[in-house]
N, C-alpha and C. Protein backbone atom coordinates (compact mmCIF):
# COMPACT_ATOMS: atom_id res chain seq x y z
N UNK A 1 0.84 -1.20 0.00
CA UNK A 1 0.00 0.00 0.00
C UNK A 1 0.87 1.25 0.00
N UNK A 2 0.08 2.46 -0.40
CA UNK A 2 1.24 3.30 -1.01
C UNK A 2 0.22 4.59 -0.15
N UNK A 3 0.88 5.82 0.60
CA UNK A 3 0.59 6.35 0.95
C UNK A 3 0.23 7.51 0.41
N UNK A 4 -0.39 8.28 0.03
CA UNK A 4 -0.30 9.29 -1.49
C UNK A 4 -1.43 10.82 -0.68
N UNK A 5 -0.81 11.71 -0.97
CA UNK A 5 -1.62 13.25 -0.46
C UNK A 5 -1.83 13.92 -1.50
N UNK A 6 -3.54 14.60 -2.17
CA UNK A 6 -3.77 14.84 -3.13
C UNK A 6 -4.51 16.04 -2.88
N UNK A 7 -4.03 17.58 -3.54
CA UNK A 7 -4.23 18.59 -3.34
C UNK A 7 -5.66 19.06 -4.22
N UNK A 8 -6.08 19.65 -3.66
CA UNK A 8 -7.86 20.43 -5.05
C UNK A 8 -7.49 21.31 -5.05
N UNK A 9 -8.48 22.31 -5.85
CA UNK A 9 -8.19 23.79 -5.76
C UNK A 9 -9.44 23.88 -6.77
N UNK A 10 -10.31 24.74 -7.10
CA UNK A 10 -11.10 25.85 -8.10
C UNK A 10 -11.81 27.02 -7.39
N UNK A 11 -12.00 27.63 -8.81
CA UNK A 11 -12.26 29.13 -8.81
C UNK A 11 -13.40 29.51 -9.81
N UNK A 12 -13.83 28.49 -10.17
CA UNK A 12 -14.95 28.38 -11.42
C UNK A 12 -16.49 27.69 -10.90
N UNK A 13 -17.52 28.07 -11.03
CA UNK A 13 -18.65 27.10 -11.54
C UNK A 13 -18.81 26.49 -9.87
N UNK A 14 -18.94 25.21 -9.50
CA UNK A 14 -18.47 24.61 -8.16
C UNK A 14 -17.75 23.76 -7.83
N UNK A 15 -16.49 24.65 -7.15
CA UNK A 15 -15.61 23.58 -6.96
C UNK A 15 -16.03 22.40 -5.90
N UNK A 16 -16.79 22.63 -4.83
CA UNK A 16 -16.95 21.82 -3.87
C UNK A 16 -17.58 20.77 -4.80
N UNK A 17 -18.42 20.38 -5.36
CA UNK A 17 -18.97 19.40 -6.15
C UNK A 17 -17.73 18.63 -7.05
N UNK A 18 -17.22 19.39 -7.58
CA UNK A 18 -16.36 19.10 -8.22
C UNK A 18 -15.34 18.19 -7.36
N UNK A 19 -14.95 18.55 -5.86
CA UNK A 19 -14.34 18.32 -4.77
C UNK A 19 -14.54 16.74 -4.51
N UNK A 20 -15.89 16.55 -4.71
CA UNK A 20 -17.01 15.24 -4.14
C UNK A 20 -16.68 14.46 -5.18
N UNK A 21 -16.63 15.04 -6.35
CA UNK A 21 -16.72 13.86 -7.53
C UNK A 21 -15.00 13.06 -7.35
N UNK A 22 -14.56 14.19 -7.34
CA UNK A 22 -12.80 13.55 -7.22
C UNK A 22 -12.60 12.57 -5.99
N UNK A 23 -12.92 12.64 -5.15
CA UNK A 23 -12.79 11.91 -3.70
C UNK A 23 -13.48 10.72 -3.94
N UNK A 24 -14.82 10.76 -4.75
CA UNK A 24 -15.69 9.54 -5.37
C UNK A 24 -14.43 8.85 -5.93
N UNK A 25 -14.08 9.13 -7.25
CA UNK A 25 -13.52 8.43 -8.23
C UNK A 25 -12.02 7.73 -7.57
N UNK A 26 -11.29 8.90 -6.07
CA UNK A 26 -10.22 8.33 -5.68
C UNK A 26 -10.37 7.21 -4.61
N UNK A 27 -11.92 7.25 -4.52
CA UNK A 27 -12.34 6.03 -3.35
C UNK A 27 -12.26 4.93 -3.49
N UNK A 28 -12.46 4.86 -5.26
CA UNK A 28 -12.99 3.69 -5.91
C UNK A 28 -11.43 2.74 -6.52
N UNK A 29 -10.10 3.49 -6.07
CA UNK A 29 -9.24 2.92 -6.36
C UNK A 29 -8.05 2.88 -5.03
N UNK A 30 -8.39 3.51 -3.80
CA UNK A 30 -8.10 3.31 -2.21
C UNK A 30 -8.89 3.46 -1.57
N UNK A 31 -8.13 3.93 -0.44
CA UNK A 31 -9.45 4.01 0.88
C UNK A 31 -8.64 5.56 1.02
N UNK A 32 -10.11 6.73 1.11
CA UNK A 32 -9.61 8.20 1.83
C UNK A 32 -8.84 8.13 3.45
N UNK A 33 -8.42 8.18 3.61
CA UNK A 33 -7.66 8.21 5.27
C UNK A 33 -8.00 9.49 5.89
N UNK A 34 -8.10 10.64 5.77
CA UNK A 34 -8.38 12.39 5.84
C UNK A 34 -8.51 13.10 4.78
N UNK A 35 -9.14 13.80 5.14
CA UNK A 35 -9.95 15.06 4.32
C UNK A 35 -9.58 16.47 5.55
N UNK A 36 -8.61 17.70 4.77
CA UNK A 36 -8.65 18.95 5.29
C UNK A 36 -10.61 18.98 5.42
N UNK A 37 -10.31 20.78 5.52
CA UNK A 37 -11.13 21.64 5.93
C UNK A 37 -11.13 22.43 4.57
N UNK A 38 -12.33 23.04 4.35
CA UNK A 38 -11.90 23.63 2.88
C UNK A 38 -11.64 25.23 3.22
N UNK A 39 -10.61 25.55 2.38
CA UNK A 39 -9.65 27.06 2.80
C UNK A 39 -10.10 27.65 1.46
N UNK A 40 -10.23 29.32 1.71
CA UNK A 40 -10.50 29.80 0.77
C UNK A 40 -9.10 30.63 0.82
N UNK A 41 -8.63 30.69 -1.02
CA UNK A 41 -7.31 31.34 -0.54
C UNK A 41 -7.50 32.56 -1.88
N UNK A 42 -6.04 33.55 -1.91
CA UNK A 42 -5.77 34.08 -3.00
C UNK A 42 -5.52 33.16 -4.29
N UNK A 43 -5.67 34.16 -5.63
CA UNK A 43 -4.80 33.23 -6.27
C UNK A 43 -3.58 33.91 -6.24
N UNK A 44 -2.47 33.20 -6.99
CA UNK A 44 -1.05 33.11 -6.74
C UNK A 44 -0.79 33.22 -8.87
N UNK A 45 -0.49 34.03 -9.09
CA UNK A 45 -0.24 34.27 -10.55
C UNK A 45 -0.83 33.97 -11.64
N UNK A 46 -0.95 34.42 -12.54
CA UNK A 46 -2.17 34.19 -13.67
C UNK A 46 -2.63 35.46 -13.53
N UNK A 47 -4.31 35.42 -14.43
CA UNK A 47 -4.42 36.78 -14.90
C UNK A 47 -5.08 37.21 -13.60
N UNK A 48 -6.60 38.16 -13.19
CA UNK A 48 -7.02 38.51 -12.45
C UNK A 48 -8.33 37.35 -12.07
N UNK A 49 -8.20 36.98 -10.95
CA UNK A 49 -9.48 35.80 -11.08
C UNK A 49 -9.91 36.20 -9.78
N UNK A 50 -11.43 35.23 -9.65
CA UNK A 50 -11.61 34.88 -7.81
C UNK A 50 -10.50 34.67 -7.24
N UNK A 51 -10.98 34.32 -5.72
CA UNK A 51 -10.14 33.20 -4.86
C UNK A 51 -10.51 31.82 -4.90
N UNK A 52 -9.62 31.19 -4.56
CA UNK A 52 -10.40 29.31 -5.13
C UNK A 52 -10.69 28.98 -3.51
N UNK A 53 -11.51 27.73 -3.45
CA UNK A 53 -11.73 26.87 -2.93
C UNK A 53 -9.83 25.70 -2.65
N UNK A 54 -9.77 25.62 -1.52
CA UNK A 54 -8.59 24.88 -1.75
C UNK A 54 -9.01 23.41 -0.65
N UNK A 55 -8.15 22.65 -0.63
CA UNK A 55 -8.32 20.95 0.11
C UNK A 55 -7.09 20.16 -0.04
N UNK A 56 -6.80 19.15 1.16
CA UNK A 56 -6.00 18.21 0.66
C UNK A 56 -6.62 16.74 1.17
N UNK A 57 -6.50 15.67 0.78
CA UNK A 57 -6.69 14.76 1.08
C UNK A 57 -5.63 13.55 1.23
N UNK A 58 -5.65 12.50 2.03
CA UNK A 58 -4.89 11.59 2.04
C UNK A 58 -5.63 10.11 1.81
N UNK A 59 -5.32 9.78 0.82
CA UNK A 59 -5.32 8.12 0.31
C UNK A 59 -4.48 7.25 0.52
N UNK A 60 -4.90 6.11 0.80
CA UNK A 60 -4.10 4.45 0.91
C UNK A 60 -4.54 3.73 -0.15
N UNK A 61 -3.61 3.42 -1.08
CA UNK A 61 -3.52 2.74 -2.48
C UNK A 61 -2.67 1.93 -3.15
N UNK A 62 -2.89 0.98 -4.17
CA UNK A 62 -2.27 0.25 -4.46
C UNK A 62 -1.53 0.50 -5.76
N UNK A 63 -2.23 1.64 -6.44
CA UNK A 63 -1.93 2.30 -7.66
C UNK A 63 -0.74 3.02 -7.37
N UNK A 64 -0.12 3.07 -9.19
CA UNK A 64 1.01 4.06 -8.98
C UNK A 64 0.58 5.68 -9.28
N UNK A 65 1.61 6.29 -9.16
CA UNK A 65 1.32 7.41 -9.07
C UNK A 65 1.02 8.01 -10.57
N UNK A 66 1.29 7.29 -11.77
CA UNK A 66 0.87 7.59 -12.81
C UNK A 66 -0.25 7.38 -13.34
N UNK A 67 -1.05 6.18 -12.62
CA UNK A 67 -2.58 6.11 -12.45
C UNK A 67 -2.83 6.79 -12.18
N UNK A 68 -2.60 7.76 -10.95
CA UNK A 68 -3.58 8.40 -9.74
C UNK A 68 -3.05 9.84 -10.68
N UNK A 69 -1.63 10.45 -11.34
CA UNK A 69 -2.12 11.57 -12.11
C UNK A 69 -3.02 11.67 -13.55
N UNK A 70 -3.46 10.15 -13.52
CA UNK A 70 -4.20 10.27 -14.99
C UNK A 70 -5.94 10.38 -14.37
N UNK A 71 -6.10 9.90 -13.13
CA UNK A 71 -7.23 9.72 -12.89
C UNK A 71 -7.80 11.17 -12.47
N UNK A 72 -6.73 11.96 -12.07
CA UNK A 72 -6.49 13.27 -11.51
C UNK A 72 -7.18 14.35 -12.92
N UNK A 73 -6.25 13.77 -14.01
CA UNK A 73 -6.69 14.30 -15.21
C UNK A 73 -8.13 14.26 -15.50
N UNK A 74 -8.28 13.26 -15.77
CA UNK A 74 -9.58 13.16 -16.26
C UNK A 74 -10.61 13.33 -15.33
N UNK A 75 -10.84 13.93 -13.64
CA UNK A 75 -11.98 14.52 -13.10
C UNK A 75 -11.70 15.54 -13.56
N UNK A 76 -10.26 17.05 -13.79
CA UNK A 76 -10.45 18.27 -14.38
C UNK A 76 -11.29 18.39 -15.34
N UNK A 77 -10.83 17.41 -16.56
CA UNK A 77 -11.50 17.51 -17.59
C UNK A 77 -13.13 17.18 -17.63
N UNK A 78 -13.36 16.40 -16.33
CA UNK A 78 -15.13 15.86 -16.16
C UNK A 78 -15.59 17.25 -15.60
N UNK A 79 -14.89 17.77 -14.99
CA UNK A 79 -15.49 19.28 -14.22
C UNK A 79 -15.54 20.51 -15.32
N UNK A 80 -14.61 20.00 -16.71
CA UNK A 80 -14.90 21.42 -17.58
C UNK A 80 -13.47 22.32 -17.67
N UNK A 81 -12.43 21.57 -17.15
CA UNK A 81 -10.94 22.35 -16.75
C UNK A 81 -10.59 22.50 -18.60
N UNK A 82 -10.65 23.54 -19.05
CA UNK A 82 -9.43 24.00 -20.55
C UNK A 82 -8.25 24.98 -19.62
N UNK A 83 -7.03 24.21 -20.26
CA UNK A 83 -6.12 24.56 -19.96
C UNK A 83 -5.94 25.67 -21.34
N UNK A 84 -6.53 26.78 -21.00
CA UNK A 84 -6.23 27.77 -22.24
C UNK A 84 -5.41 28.36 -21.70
N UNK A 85 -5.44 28.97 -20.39
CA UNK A 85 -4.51 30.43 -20.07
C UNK A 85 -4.25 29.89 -19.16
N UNK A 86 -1.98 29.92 -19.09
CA UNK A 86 -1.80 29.75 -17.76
C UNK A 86 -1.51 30.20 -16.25
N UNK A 87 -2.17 29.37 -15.09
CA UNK A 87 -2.32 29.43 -13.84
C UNK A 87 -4.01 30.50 -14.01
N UNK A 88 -4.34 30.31 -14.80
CA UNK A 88 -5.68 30.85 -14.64
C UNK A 88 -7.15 30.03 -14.23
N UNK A 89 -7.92 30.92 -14.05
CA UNK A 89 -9.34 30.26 -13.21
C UNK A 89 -9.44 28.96 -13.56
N UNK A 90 -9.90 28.42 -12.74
CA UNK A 90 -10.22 26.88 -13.27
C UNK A 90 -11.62 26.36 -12.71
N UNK A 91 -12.47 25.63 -12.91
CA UNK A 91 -13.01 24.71 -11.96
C UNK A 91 -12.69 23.30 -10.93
N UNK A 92 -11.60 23.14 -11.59
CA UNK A 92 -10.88 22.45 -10.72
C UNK A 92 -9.45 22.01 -10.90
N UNK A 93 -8.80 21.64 -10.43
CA UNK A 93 -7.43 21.28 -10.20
C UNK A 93 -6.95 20.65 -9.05
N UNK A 94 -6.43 19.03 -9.68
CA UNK A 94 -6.07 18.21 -9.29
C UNK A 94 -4.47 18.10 -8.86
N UNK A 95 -4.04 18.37 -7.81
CA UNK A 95 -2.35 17.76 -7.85
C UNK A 95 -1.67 16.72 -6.81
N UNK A 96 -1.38 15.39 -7.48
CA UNK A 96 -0.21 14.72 -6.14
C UNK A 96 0.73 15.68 -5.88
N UNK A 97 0.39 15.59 -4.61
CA UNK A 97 1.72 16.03 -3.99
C UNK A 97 2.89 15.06 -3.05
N UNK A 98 2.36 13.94 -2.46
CA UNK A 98 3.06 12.96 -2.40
C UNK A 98 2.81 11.92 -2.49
N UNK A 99 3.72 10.58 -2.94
CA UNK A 99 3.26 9.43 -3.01
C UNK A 99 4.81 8.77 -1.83
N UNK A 100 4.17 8.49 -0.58
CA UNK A 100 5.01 8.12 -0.06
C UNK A 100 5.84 8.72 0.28
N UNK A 101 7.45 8.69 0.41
CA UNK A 101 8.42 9.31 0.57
C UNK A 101 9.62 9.60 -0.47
N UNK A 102 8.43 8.90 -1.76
CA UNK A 102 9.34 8.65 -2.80
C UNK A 102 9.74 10.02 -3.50
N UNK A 103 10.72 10.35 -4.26
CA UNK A 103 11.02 11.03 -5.42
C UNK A 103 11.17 10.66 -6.45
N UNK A 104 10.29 11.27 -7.39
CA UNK A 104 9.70 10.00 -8.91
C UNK A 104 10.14 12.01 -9.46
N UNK A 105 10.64 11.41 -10.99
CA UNK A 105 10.72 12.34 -11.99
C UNK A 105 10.91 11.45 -13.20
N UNK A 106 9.27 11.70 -13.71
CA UNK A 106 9.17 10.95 -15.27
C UNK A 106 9.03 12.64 -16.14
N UNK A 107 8.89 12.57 -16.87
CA UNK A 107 8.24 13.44 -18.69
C UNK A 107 6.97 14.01 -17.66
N UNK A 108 6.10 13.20 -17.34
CA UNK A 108 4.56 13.70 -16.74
C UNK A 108 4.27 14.00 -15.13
N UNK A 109 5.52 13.46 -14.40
CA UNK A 109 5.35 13.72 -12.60
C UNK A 109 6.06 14.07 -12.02
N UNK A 110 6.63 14.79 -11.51
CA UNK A 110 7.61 14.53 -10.41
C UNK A 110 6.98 14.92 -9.04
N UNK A 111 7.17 14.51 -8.24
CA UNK A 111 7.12 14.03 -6.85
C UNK A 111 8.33 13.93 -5.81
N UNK A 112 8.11 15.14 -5.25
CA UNK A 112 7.03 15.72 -4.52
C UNK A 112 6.75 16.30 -5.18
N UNK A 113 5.26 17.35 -4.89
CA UNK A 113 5.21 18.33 -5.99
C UNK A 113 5.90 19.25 -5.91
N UNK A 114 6.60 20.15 -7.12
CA UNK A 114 7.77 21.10 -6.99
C UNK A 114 7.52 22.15 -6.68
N UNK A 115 5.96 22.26 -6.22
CA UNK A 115 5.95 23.71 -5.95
C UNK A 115 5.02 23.87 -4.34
N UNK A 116 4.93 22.99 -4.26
CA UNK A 116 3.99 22.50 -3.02
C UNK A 116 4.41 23.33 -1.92
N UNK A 117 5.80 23.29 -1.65
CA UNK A 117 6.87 24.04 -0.19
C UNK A 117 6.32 25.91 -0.28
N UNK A 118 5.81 26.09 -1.55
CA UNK A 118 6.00 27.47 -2.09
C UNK A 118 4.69 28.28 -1.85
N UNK A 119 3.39 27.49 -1.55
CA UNK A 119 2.29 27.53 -1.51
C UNK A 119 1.65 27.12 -0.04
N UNK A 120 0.74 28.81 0.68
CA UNK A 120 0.39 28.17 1.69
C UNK A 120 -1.07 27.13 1.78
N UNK A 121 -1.71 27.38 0.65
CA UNK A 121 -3.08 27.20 0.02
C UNK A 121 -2.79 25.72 0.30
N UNK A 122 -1.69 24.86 -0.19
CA UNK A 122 -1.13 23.54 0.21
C UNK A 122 -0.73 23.37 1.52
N UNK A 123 -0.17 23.71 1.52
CA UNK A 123 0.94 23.81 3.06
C UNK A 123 -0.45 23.73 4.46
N UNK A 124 -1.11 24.52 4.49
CA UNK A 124 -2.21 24.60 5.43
C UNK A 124 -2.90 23.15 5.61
N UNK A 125 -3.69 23.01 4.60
CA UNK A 125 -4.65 21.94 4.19
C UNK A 125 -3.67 20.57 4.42
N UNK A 126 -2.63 20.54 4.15
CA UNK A 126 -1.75 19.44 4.51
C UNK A 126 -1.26 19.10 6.24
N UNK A 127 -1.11 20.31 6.50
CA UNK A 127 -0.91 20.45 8.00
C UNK A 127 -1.78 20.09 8.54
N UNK A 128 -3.10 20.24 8.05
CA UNK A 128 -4.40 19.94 8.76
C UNK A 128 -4.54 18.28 9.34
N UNK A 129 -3.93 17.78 7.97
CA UNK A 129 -4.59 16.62 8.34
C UNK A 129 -2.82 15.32 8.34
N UNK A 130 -2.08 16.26 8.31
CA UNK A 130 -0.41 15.56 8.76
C UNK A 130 0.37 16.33 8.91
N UNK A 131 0.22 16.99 11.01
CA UNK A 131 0.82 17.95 11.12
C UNK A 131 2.92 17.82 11.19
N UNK A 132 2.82 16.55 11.22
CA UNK A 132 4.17 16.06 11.05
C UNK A 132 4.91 15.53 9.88
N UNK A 133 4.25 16.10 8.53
CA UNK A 133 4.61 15.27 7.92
C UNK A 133 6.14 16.34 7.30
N UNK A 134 6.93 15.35 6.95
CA UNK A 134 8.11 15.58 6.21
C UNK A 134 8.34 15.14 4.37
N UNK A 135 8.19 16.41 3.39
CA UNK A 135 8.72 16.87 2.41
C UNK A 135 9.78 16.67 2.04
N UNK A 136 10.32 15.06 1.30
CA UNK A 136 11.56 14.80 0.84
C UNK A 136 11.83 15.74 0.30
N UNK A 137 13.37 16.37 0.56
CA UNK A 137 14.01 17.32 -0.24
C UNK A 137 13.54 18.57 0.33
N UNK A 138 12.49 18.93 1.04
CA UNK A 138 12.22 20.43 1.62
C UNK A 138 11.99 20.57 2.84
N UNK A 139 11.82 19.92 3.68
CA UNK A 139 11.81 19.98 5.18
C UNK A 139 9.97 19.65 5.86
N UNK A 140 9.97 20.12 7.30
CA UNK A 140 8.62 19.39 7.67
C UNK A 140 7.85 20.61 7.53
N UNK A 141 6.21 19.95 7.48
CA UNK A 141 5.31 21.24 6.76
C UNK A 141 5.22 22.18 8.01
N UNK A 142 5.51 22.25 8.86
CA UNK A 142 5.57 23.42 10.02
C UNK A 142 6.83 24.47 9.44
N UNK A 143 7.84 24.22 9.48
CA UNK A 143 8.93 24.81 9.19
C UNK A 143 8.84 25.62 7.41
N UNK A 144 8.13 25.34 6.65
CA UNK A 144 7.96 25.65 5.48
C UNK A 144 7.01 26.94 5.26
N UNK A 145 5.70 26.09 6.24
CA UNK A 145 4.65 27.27 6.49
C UNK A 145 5.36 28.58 6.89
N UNK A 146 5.93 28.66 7.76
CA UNK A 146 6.57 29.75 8.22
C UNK A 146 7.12 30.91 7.04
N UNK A 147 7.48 30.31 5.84
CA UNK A 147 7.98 30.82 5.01
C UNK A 147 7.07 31.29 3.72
N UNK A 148 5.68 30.62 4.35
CA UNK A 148 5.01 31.36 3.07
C UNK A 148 3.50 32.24 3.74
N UNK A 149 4.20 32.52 5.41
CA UNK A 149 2.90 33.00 6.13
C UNK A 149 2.12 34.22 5.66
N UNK A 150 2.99 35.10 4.83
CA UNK A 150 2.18 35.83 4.20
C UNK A 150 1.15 36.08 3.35
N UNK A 151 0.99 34.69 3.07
CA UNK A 151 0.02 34.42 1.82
C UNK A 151 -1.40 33.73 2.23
N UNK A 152 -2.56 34.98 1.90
CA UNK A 152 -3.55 34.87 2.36
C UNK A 152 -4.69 33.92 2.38
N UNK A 153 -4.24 33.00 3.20
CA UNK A 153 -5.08 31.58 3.09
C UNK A 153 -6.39 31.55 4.72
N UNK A 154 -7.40 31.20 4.42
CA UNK A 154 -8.64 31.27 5.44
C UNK A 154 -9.37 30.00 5.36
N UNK A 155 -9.51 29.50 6.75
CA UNK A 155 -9.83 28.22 6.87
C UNK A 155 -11.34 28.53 6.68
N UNK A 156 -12.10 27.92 5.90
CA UNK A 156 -13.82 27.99 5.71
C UNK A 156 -14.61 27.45 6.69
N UNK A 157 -14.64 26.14 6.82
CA UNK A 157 -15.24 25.04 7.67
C UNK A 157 -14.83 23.42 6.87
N UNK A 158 -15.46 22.44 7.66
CA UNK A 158 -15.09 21.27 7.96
C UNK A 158 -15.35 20.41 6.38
N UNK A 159 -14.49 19.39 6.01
CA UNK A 159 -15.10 19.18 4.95
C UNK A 159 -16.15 18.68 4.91
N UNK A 160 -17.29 18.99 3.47
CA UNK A 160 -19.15 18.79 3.69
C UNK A 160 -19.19 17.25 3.26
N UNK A 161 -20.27 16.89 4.52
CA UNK A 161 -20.68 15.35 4.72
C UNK A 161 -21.07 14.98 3.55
C-alpha cells in the first residue's frame, strides 16, 4: 500500500462538487484516510481571477502514481478544466503532492510536488490533516509554512458530509 496526499483547488462554476466527484472516483481505487477543511485562498499568478476553494486529502492505495495523475486528469476535464490560459481560473485542479516518501521524476510527474513548499493554500490543508509530515528534499510542513505566512489563506469550515 502506497501512501499518497492529493491537493484540489477551483475558482470556477463549483468547486466543492467538483471536490465530491474527485474523492468519489479516488475512493474507488483506495481508501480516503483524511480530508482537510476547505480554505479559501488568493490566487497566486495568472491573470485577475476569484479566490479558489482549496483541500488536501490523504489516500491508501495500491496504484502508482501515474494512475492516480491520470485519474487526476480526467476529473479536471469531467469538471470542464481548458487549460487555455496559464495558472488561470479553473473549476478544478487536481495535484499529487506525495506518493510516499518517494522522489519519482518521469516526462509527466515529479514528486514531490515542486511547488507544493512554495504555496500556503497547500501547506495549510496538509498540516491539517499531517501535522508532522516531512517533504523529501524540503523539510517538515511546520517549518515551510513559516515561510510562506504571508500568503492569504482562510480556513472555511469542515469538509461537507
Amino acid at each position: 500500500m502506497h501512501d499518497v496526499y492529493v491537493a484540489l483547488g477551483g475558482n470556477l462554476g463549483d468547486p466543492l462538487a467538483c471536490f465530491a466527484m474527485v474523492v468519489k472516483q479516488f475512493q474507488e481505487v483506495g481508501m480516503i484516510r483524511r480530508c482537510s477543511g476547505i480554505y479559501l485562498t488568493a490566487p497566486q499568478g495568472g491573470p485577475a481571477q476569484p479566490d479558489y476553494l482549496n483541500a488536501v486529502f490523504s489516500l491508501e492505495t495500491m496504484q502508482s502514481g501515474e494512475d492516480l495523475l491520470h485519474l487526476g486528469l480526467a476529473a479536471e476535464q469531467a469538471c470542464g478544466r481548458l487549460r487555455t490560459v496559464p495558472w488561470g481560473p479553473r473549476p478544478l485542479d487536481v495535484d499529487l503532492l506525495l506518493y510516499d516518501d518517494r522522489i519519482i521524476k518521469t516526462p509527466d510527474l515529479i514528486l514531490p510536488h515542486p511547488r507544493m513548499h512554495l504555496r500556503r493554500f497547500v501547506l495549510e490543508p496538509l498540516r491539517e490533516i499531517a501535522p508532522i509530515i516531512y517533504i523529501p528534499g524540503r523539510g517538515f510542513v511546520e517549518s515551510l509554512l513559516r515561510q510562506v505566512a504571508s500568503q492569504r489563506v482562510t480556513r472555511l469550515h469542515d469538509w461537507p458530509a
